[in-house]
C-alpha atoms as a PDB file:
ATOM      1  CA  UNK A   1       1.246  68.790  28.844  1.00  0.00           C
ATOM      2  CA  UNK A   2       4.224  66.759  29.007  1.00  0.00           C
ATOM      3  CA  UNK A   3       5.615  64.412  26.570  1.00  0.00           C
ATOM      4  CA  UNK A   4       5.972  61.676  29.200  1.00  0.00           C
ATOM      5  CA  UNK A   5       2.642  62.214  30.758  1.00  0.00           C
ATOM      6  CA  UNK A   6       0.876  62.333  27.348  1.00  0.00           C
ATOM      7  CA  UNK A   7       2.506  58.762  26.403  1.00  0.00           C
ATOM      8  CA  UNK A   8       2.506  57.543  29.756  1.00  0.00           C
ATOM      9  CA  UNK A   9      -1.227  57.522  29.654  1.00  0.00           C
ATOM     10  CA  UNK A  10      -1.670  56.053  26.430  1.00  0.00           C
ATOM     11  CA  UNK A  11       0.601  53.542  26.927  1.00  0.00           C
ATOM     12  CA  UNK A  12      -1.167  52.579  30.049  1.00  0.00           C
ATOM     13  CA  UNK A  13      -4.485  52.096  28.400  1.00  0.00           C
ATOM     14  CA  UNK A  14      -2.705  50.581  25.202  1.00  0.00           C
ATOM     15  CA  UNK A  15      -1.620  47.716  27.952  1.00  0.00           C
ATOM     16  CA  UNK A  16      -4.819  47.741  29.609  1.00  0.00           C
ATOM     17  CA  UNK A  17      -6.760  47.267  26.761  1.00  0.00           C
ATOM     18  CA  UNK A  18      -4.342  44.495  25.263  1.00  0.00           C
ATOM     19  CA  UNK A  19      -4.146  42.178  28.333  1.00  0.00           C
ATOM     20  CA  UNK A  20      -8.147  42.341  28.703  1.00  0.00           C
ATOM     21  CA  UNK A  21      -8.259  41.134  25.165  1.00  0.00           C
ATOM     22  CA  UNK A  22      -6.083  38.623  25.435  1.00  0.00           C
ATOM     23  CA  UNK A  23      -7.487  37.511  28.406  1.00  0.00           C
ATOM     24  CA  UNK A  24     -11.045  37.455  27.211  1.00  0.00           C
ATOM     25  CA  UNK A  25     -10.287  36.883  23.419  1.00  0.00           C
ATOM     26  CA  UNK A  26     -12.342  34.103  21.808  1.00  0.00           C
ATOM     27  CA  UNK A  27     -12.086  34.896  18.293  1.00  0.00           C
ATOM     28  CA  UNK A  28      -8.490  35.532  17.486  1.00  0.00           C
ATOM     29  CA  UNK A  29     -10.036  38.303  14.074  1.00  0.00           C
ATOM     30  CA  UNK A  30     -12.328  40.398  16.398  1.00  0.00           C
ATOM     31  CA  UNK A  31      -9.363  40.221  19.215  1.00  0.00           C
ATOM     32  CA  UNK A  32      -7.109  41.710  16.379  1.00  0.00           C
ATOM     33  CA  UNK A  33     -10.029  43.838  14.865  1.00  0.00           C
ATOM     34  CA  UNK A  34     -11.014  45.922  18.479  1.00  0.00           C
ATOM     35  CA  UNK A  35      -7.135  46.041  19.424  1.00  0.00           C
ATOM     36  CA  UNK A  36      -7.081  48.194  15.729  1.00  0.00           C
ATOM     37  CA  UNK A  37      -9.764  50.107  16.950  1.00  0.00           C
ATOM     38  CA  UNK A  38      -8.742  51.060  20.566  1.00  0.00           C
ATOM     39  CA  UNK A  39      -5.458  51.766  18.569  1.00  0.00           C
ATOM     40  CA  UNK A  40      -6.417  53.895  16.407  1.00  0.00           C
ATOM     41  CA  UNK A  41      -8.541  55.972  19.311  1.00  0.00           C
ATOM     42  CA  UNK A  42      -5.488  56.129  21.354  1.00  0.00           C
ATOM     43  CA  UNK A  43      -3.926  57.559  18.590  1.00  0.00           C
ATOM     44  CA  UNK A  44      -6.731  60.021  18.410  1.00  0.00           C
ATOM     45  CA  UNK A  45      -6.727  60.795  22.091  1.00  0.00           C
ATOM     46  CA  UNK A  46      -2.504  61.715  21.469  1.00  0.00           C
ATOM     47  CA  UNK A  47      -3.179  64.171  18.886  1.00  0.00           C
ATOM     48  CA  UNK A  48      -5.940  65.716  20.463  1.00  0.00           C
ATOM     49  CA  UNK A  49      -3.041  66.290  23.542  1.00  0.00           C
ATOM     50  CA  UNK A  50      -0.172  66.664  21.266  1.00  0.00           C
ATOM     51  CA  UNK A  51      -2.778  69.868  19.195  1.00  0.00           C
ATOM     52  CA  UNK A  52      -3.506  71.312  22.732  1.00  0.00           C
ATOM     53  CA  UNK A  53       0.622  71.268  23.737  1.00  0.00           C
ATOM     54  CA  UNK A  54       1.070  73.015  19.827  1.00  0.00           C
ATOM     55  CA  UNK A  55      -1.304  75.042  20.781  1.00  0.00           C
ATOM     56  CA  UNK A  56      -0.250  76.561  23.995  1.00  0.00           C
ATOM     57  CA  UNK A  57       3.406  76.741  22.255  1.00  0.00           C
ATOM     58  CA  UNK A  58       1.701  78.597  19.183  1.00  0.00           C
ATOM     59  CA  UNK A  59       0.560  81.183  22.040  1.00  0.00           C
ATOM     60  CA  UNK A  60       3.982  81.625  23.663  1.00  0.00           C
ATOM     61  CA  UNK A  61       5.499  82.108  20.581  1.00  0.00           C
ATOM     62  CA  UNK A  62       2.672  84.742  19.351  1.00  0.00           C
ATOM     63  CA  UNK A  63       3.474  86.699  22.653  1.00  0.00           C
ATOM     64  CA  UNK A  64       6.907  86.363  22.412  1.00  0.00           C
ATOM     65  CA  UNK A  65       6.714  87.835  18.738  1.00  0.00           C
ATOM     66  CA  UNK A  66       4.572  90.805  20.065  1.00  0.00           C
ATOM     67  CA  UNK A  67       7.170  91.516  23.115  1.00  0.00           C
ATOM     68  CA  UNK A  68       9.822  91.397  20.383  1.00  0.00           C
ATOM     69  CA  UNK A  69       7.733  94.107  18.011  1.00  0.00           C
ATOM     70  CA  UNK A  70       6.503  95.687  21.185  1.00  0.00           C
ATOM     71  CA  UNK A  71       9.830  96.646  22.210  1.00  0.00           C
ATOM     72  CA  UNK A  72      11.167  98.042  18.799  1.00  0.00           C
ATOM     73  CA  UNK A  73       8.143 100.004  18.621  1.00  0.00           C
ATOM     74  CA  UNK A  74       8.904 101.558  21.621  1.00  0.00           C
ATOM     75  CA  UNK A  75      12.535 101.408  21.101  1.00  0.00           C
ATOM     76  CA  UNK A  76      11.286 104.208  18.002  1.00  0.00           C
ATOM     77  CA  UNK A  77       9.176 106.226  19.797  1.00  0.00           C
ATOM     78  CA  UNK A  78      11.634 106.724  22.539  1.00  0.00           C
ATOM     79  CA  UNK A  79      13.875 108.144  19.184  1.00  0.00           C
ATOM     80  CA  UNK A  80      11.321 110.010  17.948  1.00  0.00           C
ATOM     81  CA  UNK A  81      10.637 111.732  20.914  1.00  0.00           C
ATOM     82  CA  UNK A  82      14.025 112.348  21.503  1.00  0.00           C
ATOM     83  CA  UNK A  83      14.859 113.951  18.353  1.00  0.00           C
ATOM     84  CA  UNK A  84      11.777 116.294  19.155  1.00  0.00           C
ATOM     85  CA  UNK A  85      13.061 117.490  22.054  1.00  0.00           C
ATOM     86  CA  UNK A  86      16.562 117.847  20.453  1.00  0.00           C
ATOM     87  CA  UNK A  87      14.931 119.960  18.031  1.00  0.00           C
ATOM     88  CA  UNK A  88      12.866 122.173  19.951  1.00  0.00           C
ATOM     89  CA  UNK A  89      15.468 122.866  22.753  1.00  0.00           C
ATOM     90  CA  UNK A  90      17.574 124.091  19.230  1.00  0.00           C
ATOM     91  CA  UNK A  91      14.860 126.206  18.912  1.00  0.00           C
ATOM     92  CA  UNK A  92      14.631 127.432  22.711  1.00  0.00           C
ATOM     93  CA  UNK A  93      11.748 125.898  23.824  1.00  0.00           C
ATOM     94  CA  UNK A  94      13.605 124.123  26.800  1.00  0.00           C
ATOM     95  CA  UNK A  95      10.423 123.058  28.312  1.00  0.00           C
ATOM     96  CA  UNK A  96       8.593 121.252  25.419  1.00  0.00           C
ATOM     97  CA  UNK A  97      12.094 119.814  24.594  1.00  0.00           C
ATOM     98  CA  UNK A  98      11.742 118.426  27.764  1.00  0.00           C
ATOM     99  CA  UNK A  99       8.744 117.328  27.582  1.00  0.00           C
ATOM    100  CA  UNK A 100       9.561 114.983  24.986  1.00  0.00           C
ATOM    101  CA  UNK A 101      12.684 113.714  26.717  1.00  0.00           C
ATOM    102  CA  UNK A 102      10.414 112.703  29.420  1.00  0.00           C
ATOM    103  CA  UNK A 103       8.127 110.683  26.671  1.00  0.00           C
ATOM    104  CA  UNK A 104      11.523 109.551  25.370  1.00  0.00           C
ATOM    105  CA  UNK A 105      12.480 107.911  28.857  1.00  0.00           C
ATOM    106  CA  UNK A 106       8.662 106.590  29.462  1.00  0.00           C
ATOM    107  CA  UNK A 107       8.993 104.833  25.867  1.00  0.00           C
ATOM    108  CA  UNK A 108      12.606 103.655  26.938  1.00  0.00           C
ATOM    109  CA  UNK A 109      11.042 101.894  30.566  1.00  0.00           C
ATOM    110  CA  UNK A 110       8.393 100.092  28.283  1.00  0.00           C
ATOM    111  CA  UNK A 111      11.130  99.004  25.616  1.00  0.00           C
ATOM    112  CA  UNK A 112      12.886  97.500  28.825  1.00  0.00           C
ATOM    113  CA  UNK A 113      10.065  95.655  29.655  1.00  0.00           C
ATOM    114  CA  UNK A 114       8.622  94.247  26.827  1.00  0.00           C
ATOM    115  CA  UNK A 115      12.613  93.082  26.285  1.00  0.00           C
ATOM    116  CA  UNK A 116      12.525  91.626  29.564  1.00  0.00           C
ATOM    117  CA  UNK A 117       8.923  89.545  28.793  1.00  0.00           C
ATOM    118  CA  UNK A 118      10.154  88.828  25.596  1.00  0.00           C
ATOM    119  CA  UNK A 119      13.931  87.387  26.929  1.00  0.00           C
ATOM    120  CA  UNK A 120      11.953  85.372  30.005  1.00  0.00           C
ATOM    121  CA  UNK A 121       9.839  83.347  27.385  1.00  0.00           C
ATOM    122  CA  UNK A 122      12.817  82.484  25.080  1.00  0.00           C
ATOM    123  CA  UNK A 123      13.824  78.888  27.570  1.00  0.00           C
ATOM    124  CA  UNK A 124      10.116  77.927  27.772  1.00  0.00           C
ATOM    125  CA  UNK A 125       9.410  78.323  24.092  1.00  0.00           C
ATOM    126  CA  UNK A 126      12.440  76.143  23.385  1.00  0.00           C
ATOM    127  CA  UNK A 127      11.565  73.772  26.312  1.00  0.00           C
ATOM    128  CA  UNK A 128       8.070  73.490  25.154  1.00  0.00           C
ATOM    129  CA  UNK A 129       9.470  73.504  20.898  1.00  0.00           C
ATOM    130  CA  UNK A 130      11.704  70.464  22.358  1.00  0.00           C
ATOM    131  CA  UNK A 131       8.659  68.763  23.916  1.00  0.00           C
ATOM    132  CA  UNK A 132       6.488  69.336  20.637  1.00  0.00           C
ATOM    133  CA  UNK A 133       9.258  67.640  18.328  1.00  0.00           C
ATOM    134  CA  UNK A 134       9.364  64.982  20.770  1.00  0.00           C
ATOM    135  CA  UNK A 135       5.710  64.259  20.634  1.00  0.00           C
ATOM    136  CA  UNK A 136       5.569  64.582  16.744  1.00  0.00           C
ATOM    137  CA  UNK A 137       7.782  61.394  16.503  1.00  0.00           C
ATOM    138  CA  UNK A 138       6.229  59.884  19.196  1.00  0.00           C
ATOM    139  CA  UNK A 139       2.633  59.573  17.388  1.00  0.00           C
ATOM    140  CA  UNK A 140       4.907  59.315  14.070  1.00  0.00           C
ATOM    141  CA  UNK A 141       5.851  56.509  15.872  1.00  0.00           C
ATOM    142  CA  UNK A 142       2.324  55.063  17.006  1.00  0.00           C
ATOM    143  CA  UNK A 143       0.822  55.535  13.483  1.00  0.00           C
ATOM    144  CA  UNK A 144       4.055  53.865  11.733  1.00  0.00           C
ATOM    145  CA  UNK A 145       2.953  50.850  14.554  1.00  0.00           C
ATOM    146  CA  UNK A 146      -0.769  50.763  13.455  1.00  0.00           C
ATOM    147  CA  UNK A 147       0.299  50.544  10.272  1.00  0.00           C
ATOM    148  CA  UNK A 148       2.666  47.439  10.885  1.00  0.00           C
ATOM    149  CA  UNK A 149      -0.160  46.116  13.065  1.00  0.00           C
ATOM    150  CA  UNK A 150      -2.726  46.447   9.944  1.00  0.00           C
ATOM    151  CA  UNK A 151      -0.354  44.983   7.408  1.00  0.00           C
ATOM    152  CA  UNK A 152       0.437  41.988   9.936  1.00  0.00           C
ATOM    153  CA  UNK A 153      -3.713  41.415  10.082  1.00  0.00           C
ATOM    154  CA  UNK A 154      -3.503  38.780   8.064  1.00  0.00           C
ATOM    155  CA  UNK A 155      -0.596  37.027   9.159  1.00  0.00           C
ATOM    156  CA  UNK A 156      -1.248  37.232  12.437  1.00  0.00           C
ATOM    157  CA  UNK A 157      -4.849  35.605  11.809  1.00  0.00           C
ATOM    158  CA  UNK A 158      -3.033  32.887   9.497  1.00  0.00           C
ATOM    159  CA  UNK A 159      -0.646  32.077  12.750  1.00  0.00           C
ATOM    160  CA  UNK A 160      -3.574  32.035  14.819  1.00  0.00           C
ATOM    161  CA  UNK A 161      -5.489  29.065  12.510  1.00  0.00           C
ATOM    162  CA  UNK A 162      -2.501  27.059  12.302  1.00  0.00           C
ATOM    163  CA  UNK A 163      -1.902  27.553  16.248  1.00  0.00           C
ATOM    164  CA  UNK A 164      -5.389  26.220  16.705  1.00  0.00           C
ATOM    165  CA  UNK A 165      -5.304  23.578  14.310  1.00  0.00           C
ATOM    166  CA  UNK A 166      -2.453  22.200  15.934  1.00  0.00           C
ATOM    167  CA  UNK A 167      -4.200  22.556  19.101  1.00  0.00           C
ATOM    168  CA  UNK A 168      -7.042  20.269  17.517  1.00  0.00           C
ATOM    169  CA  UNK A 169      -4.384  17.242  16.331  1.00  0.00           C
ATOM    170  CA  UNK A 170      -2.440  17.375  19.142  1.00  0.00           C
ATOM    171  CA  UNK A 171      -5.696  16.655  21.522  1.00  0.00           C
ATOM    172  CA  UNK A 172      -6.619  14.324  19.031  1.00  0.00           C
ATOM    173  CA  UNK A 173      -3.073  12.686  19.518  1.00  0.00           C
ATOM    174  CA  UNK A 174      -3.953  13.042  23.079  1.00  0.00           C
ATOM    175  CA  UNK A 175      -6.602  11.081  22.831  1.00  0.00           C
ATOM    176  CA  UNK A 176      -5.715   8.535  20.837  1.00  0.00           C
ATOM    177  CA  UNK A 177      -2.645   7.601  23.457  1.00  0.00           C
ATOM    178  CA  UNK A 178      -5.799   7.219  26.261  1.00  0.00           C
ATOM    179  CA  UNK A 179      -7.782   5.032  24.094  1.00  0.00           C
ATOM    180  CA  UNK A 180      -5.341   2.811  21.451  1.00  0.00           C
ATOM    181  CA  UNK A 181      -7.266   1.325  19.384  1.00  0.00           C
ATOM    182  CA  UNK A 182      -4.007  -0.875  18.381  1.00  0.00           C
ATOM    183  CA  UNK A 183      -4.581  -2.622  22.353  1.00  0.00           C
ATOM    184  CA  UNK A 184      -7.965  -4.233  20.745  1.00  0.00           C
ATOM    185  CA  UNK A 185      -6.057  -5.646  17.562  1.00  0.00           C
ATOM    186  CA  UNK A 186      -3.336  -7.180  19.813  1.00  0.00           C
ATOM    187  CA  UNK A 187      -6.026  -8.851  21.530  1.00  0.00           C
ATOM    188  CA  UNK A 188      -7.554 -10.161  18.439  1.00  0.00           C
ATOM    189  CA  UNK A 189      -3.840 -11.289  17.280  1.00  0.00           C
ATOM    190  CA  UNK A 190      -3.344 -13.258  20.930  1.00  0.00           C
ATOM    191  CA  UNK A 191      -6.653 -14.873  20.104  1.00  0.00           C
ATOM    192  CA  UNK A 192      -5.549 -15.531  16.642  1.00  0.00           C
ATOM    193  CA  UNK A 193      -2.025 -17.405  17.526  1.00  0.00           C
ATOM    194  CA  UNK A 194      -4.331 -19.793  20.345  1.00  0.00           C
ATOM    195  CA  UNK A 195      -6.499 -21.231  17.312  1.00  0.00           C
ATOM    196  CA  UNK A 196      -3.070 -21.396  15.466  1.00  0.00           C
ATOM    197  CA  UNK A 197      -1.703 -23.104  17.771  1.00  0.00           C
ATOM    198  CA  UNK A 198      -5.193 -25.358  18.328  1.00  0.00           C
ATOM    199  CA  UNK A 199      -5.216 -26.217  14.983  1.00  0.00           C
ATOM    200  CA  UNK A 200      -1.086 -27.212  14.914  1.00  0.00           C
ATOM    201  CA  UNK A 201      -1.960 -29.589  18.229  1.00  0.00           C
ATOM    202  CA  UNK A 202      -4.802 -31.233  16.149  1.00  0.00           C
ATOM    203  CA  UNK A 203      -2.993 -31.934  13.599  1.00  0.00           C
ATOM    204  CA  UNK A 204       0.139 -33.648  15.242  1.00  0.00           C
ATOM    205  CA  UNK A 205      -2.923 -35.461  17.135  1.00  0.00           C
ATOM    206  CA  UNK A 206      -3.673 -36.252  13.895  1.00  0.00           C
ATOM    207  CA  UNK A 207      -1.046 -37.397  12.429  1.00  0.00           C
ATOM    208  CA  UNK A 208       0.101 -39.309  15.242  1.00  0.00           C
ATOM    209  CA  UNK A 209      -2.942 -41.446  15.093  1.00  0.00           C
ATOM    210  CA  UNK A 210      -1.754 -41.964  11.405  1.00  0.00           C
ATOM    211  CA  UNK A 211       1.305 -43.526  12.439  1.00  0.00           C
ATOM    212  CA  UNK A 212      -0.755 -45.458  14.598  1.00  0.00           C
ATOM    213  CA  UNK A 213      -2.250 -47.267  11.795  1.00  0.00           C
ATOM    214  CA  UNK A 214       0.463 -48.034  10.019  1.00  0.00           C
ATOM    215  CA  UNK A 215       2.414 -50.175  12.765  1.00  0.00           C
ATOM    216  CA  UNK A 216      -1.063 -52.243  13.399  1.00  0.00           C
ATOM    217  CA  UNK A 217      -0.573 -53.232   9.471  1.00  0.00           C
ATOM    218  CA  UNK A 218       3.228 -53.999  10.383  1.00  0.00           C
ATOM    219  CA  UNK A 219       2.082 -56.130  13.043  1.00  0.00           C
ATOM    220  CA  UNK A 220      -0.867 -57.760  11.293  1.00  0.00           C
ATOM    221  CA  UNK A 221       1.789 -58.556   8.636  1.00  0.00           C
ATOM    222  CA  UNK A 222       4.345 -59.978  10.710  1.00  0.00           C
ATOM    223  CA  UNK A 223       1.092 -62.680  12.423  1.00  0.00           C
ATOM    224  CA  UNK A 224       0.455 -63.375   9.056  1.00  0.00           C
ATOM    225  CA  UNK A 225       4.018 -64.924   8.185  1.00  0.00           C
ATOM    226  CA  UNK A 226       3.643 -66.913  11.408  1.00  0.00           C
ATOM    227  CA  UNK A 227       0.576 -68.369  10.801  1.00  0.00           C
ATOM    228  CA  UNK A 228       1.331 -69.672   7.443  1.00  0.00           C
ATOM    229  CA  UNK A 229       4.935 -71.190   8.935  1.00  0.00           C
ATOM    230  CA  UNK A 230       2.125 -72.737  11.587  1.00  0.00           C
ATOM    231  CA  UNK A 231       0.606 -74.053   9.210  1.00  0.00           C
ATOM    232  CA  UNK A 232       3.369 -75.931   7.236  1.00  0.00           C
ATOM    233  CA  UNK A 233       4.708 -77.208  10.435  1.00  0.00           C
ATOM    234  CA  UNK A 234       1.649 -79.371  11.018  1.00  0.00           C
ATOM    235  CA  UNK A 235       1.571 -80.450   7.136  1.00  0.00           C
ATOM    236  CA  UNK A 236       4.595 -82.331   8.070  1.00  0.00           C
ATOM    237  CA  UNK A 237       7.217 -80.829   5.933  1.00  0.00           C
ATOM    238  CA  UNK A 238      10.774 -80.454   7.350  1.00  0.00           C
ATOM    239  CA  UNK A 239      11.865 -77.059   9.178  1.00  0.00           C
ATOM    240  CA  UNK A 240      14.863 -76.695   6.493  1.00  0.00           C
ATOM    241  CA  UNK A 241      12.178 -77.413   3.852  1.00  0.00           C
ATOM    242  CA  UNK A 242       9.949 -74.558   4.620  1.00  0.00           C
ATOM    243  CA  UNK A 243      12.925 -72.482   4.823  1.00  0.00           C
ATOM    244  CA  UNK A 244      14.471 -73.593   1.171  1.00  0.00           C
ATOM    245  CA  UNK A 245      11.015 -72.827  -0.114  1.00  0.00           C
END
């Protein structure tokens, strides 16, 4: 299994799990608590893949190293039974020396071969070693996030309180620009100025009346002083009289 094709899935349900959470999350600590656990069985899921791609790399190699052993043992028999037939043709016996020669060649053919198996599987072992490295750091990499995504827990639930308290003041704000309840004391204030200014108008009324008064006494004082001159005109005392009195 590939590298990409082993990521590419997770990382497909990673995002399909994480935009139906946040689409459907409620509580901001179980939203944060399931995307943990789907996490963590994605993880699970890539190591069960990753194992399987080991695996099937563990077999290539274990051929490969039998190829490799295969082919030196028959790389020795092929000299063993050559030196046979070397020494029984010393010997004269031409057709048991050949004999061997012929084993010699057969365990030559399968040397070939098992080189030839063991060359061919050299690029895919290091294709497939490449592709096993690759997927080590990539779930290296997924458990390193986990782990920043567990240590962040409790940040990430603090950020979500304070984001929803905020929510709460700022609909509270909200609602308190709808309904000001500083329009109802400006109402009261209007109404307190008009008996202010009620009680300012009865008051000049007031004192105007005041000054009323006073000129009647002026007056009555002044029909006083004529009165008595009256008088002391018909007594029959001179006009310069009254006056020097």
């Amino acid at each position: 299994m590939a590298k990409e094709s082993i990521f590419g899935r997770i990382s497909t349900l990673v995002r399909a799990n994480i935009n139906a959470l946040l689409d459907q999350a409620e509580d901001p600590q179980k939203m944060i608590d399931q995307l943990v656990r789907d996490y963590t069985n994605n993880i699970a899921d890539a190591e069960s893949a990753i194992a399987e791609t080991i695996g099937n790399l563990r077999l290539l190699e274990r051929d490969h190293e039998e190829d490799v052993q295969a082919a030196t043992d028959w790389g020795n028999k092929a000299l063993a039974a050559s030196r046979k037939a070397d020494e029984l043709r010393g010997t004269g016996h031409t057709a048991d020396a050949d004999k061997f020669d012929n084993l010699a060649k057969i365990a030559l053919q399968r040397q070939i071969s098992s080189e030839r198996e063991a060359k061919a599987a050299e690029p895919q072992i290091a294709s497939q070693t490449e592709i096993v490295d690759k997927l080590k750091d990539g779930l290296n990499g997924m458990k390193n996030k986990l782990g920043e995504l567990k240590t962040k827990r409790s940040e990430l639930l603090a950020r979500a309180k304070v984001a929803e308290a905020q929510t709460k003041v700022q609909d509270a704000i909200g609602s308190i620009n709808v309904l000001d309840p500083t329009s109802e004391l400006g109402r009261f204030e209007d109404k307190i100025r008009r008996q202010e200014a009620l009680a300012q108008g009865k008051a000049e009324i007031a004192a105007s009346s005041l000054d009323a008064q006073f000129e009647s006494l002026e007056d009555l004082g002044e029909l006083t002083e004529v009165e008595a001159r009256l008088a002391e005109l018909k007594s029959g005392k001179p006009q310069a009289a009254i006056e020097a009195e």
